[in-house]
PDB file of N, CA and C in Angstrom:
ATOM      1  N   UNK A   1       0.854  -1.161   0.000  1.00  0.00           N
ATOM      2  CA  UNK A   1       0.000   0.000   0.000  1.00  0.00           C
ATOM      3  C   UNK A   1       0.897   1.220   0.000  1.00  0.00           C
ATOM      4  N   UNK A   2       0.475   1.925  -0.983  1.00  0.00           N
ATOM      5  CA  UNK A   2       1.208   3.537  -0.864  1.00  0.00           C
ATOM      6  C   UNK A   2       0.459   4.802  -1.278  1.00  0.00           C
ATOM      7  N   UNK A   3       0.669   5.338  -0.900  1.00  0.00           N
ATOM      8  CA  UNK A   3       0.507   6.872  -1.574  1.00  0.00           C
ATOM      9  C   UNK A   3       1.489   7.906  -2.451  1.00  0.00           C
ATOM     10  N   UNK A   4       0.472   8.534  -3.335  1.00  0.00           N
ATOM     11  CA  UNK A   4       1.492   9.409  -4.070  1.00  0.00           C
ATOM     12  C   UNK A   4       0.984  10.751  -4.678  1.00  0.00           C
ATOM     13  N   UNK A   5       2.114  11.715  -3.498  1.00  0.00           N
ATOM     14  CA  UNK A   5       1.753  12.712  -4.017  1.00  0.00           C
ATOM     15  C   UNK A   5       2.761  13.963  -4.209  1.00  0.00           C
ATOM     16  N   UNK A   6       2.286  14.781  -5.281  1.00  0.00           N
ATOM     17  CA  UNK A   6       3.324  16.062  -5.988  1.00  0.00           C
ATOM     18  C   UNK A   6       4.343  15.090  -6.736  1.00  0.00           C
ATOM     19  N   UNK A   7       4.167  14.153  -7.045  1.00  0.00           N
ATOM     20  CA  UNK A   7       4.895  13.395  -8.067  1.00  0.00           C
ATOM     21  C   UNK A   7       5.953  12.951  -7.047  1.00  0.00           C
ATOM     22  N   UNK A   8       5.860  12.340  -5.838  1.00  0.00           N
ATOM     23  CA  UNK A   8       6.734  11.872  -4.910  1.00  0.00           C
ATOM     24  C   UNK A   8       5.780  10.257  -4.531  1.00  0.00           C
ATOM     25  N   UNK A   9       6.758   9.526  -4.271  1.00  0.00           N
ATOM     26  CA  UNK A   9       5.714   8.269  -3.803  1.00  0.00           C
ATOM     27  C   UNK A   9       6.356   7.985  -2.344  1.00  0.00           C
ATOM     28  N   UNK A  10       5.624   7.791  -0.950  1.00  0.00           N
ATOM     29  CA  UNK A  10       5.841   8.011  -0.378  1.00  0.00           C
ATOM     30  C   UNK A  10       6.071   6.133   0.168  1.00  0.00           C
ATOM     31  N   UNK A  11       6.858   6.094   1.540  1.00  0.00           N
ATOM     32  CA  UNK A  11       7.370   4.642   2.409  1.00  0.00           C
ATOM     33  C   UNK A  11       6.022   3.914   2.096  1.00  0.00           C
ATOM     34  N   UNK A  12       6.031   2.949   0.948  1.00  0.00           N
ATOM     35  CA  UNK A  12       5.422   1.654   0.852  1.00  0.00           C
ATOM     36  C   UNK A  12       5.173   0.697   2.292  1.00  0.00           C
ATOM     37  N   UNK A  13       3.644   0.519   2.971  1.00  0.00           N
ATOM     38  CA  UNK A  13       3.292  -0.392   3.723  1.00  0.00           C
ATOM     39  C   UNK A  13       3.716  -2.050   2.925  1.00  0.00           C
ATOM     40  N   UNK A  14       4.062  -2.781   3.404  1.00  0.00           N
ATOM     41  CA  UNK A  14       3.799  -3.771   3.044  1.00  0.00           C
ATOM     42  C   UNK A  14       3.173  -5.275   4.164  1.00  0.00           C
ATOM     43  N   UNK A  15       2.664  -6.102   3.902  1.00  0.00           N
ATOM     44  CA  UNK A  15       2.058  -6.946   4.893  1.00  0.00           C
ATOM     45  C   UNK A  15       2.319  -8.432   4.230  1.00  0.00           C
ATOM     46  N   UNK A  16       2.481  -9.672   5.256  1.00  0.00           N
ATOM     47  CA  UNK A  16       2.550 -10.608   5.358  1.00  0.00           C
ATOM     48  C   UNK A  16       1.754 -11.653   4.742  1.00  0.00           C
ATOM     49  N   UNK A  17       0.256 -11.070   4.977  1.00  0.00           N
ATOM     50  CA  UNK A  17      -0.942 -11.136   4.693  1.00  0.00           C
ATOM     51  C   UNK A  17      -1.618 -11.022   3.640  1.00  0.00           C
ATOM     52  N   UNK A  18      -1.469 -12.085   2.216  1.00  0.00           N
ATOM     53  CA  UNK A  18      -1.722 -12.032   1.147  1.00  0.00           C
ATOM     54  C   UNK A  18      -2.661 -12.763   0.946  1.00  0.00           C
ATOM     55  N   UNK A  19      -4.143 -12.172   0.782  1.00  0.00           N
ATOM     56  CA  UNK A  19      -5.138 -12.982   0.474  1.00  0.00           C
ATOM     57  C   UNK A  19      -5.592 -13.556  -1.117  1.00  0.00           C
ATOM     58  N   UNK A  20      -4.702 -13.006  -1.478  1.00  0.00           N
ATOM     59  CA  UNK A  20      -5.007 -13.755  -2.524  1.00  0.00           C
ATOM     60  C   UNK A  20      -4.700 -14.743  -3.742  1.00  0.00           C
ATOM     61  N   UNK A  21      -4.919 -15.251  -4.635  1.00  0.00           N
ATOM     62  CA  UNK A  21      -5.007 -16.857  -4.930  1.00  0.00           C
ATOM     63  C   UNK A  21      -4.591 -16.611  -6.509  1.00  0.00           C
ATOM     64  N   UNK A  22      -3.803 -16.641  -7.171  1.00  0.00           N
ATOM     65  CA  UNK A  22      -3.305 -16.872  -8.766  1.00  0.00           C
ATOM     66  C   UNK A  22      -4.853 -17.688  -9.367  1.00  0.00           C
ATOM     67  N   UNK A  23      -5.787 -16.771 -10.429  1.00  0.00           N
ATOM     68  CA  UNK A  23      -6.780 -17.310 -10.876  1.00  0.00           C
ATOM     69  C   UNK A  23      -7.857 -17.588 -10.363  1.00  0.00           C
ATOM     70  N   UNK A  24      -8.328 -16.669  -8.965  1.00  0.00           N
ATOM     71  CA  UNK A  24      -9.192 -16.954  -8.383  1.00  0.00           C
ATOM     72  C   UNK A  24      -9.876 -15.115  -7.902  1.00  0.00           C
ATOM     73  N   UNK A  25     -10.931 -15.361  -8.544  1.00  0.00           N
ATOM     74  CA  UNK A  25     -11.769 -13.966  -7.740  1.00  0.00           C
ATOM     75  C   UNK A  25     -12.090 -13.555  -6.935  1.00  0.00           C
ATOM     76  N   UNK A  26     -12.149 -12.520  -6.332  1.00  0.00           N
ATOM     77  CA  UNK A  26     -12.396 -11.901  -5.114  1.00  0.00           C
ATOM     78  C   UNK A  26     -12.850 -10.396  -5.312  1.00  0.00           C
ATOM     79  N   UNK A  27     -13.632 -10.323  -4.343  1.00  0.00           N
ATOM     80  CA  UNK A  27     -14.406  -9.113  -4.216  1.00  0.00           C
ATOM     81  C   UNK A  27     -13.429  -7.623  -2.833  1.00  0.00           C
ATOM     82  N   UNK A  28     -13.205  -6.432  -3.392  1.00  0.00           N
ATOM     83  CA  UNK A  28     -12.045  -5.934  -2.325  1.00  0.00           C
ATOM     84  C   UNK A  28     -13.164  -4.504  -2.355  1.00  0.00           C
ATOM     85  N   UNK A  29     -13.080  -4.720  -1.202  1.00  0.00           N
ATOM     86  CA  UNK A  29     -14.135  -3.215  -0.235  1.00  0.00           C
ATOM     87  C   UNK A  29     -12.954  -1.783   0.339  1.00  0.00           C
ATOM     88  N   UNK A  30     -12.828  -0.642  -0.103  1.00  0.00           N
ATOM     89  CA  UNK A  30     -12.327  -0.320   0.967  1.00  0.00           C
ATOM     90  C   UNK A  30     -13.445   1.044   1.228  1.00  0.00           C
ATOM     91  N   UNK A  31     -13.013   0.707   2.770  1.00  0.00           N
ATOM     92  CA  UNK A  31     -13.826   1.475   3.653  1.00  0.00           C
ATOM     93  C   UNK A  31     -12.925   2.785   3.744  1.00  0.00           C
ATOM     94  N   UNK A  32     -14.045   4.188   3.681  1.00  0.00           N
ATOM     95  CA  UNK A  32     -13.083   5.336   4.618  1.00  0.00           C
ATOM     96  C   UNK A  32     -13.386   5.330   5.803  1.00  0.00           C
ATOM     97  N   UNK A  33     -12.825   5.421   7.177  1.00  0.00           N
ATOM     98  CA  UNK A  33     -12.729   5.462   8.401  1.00  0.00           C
ATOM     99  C   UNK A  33     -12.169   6.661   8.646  1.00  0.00           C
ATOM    100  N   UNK A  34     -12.753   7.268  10.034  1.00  0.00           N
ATOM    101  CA  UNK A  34     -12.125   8.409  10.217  1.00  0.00           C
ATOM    102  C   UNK A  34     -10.951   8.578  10.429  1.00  0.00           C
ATOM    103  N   UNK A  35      -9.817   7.927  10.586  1.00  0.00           N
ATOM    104  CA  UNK A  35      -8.560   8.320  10.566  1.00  0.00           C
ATOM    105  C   UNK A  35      -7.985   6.966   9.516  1.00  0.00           C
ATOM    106  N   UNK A  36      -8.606   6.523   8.592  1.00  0.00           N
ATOM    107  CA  UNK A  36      -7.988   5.562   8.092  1.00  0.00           C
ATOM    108  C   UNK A  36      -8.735   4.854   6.927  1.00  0.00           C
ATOM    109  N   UNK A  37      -7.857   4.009   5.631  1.00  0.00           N
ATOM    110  CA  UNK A  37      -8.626   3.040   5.234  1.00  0.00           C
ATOM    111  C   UNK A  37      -8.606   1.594   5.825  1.00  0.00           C
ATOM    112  N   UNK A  38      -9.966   0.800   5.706  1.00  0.00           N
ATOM    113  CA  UNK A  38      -9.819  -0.656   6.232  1.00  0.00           C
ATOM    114  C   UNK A  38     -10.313  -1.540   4.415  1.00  0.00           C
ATOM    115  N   UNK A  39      -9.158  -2.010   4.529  1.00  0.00           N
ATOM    116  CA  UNK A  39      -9.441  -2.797   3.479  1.00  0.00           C
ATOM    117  C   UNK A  39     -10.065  -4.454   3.762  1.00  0.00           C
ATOM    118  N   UNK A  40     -11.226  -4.833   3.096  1.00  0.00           N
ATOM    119  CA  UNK A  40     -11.577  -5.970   3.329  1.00  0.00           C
ATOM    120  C   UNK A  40     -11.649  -6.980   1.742  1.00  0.00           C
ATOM    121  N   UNK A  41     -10.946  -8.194   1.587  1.00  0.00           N
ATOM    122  CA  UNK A  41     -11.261  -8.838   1.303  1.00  0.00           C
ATOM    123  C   UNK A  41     -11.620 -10.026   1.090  1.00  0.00           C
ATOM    124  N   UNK A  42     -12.854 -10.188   0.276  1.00  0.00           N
ATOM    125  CA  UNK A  42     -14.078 -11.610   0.053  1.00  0.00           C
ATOM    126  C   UNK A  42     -14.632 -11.139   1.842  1.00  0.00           C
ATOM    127  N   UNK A  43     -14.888 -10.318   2.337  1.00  0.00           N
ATOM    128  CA  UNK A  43     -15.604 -10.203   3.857  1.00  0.00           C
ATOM    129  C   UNK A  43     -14.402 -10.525   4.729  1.00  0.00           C
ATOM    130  N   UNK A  44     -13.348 -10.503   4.562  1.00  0.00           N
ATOM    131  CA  UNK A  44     -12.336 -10.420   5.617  1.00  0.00           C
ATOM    132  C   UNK A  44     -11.744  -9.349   6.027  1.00  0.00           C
ATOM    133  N   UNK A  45     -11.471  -8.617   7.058  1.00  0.00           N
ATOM    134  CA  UNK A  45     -10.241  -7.463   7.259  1.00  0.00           C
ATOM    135  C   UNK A  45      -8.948  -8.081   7.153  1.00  0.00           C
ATOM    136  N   UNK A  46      -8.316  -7.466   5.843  1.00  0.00           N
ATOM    137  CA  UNK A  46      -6.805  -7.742   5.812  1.00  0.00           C
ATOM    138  C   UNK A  46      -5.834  -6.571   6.284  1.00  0.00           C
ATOM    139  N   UNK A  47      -6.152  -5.289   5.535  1.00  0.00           N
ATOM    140  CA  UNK A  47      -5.545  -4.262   6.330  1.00  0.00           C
ATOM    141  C   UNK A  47      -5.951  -3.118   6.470  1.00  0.00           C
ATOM    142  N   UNK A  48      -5.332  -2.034   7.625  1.00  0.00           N
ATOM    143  CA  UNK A  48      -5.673  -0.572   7.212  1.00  0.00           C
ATOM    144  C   UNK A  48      -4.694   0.084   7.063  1.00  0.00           C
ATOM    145  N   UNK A  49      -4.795   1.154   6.647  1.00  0.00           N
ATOM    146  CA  UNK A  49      -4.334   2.025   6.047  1.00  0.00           C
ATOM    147  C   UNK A  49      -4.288   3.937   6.457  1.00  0.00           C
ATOM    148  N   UNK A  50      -3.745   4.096   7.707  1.00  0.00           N
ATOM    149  CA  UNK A  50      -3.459   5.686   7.580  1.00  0.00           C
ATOM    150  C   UNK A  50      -3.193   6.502   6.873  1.00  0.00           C
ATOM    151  N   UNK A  51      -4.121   7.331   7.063  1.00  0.00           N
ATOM    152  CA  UNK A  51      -4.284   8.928   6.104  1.00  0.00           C
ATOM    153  C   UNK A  51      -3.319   9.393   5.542  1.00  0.00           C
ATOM    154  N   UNK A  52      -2.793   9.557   4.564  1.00  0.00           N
ATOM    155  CA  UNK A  52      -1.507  10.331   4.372  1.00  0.00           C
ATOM    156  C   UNK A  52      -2.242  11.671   4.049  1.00  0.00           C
ATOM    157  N   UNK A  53      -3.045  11.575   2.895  1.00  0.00           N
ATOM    158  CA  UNK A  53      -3.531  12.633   2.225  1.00  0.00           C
ATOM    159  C   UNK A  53      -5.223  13.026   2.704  1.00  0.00           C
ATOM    160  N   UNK A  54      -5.631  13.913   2.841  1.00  0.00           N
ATOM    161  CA  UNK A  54      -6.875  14.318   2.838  1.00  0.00           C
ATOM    162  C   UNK A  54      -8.237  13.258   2.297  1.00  0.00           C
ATOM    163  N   UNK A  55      -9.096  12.163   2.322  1.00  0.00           N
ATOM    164  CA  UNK A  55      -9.625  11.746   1.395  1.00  0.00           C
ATOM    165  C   UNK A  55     -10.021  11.920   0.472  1.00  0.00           C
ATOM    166  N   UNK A  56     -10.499  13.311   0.526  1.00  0.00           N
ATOM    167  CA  UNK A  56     -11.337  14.268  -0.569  1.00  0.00           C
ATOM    168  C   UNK A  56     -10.136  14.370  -1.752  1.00  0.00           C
ATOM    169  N   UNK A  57      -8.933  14.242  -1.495  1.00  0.00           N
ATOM    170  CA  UNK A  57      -8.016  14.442  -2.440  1.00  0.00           C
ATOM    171  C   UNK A  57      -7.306  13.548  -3.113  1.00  0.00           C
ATOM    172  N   UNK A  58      -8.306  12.520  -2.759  1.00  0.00           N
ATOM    173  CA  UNK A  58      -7.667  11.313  -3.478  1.00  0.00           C
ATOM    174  C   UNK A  58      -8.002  11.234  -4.926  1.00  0.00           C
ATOM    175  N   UNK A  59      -7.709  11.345  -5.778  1.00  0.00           N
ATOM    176  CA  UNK A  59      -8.093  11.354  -7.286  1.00  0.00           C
ATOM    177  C   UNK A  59      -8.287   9.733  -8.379  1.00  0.00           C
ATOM    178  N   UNK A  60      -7.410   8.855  -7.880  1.00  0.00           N
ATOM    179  CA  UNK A  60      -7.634   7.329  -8.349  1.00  0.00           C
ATOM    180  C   UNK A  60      -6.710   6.144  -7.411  1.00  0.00           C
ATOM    181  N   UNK A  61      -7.618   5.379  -8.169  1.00  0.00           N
ATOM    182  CA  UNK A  61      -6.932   3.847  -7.477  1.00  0.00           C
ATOM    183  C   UNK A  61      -6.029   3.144  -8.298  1.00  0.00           C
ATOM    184  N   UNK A  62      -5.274   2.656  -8.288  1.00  0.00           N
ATOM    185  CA  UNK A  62      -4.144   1.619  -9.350  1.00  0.00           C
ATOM    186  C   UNK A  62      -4.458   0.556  -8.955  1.00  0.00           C
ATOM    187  N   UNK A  63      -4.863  -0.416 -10.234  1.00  0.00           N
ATOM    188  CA  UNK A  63      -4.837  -1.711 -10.181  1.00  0.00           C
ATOM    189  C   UNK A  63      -4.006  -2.300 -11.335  1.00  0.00           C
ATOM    190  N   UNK A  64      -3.167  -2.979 -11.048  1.00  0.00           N
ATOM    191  CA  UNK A  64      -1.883  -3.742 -12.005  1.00  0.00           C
ATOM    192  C   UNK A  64      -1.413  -4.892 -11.083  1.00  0.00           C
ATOM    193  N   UNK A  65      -0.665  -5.349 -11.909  1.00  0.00           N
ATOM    194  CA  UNK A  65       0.049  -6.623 -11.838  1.00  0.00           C
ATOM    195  C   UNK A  65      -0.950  -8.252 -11.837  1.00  0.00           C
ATOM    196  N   UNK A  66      -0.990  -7.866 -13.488  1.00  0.00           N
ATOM    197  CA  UNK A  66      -2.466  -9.491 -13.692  1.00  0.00           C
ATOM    198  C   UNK A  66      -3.421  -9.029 -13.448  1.00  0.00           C
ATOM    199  N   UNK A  67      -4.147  -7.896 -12.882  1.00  0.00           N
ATOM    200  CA  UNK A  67      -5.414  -7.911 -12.143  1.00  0.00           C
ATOM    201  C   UNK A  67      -6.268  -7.645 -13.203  1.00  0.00           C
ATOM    202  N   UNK A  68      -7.535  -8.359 -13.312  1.00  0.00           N
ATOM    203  CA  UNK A  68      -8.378  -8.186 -14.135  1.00  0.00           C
ATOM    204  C   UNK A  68      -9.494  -7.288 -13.599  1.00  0.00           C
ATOM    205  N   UNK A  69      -9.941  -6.196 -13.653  1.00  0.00           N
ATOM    206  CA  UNK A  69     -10.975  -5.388 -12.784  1.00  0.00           C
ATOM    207  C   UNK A  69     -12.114  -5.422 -13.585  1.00  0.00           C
ATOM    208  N   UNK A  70     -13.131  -6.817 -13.175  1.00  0.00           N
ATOM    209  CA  UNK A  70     -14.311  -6.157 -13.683  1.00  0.00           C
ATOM    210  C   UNK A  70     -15.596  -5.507 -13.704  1.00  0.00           C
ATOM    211  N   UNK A  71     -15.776  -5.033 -12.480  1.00  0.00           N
ATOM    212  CA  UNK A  71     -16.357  -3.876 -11.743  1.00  0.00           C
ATOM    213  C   UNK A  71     -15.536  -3.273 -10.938  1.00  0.00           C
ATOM    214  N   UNK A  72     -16.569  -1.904 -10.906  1.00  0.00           N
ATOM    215  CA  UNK A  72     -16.195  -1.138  -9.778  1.00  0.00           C
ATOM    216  C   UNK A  72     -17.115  -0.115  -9.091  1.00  0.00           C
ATOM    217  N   UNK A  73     -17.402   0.022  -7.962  1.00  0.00           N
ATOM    218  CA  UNK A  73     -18.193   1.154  -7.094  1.00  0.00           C
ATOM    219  C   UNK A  73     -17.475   2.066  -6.169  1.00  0.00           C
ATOM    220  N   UNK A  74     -17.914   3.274  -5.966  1.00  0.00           N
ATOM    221  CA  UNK A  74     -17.957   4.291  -5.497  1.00  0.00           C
ATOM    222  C   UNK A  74     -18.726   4.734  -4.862  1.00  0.00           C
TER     223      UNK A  74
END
């Protein structure tokens, strides 16, 4: 997990905790919380995520590496 901003990318979270499966779908929620994101996926909490930036100023999400996205909500 990271953030990036003014064209700077800031200390990458990384976690232990890889839910997920080469060829297998899953559904990924993230929640805004008041001081944080909680990411859940298929109905699990895997991680959260402190504020770097304002929420309101978040402009997009990146999805890469294989990921096939075929929905999305807001």
């Amino acid at each position: 997990m990271n953030s990036h901003d003014w064209g700077v990318c800031k200390c990458e979270v990384k976690s232990d905790n890889v839910p997920f499966e080469d060829g297998q779908s899953f559904d990924l929620r993230i929640s805004v919380l008041d001081s944080e994101y909680q990411v859940m996926v298929s109905g699990q909490h895997c991680y959260s995520f402190a504020y770097r930036l304002l929420p309101g100023s978040v402009k997009m999400v990146q999805v890469w590496r294989g990921v096939s996205l075929t929905s999305m909500c807001v």
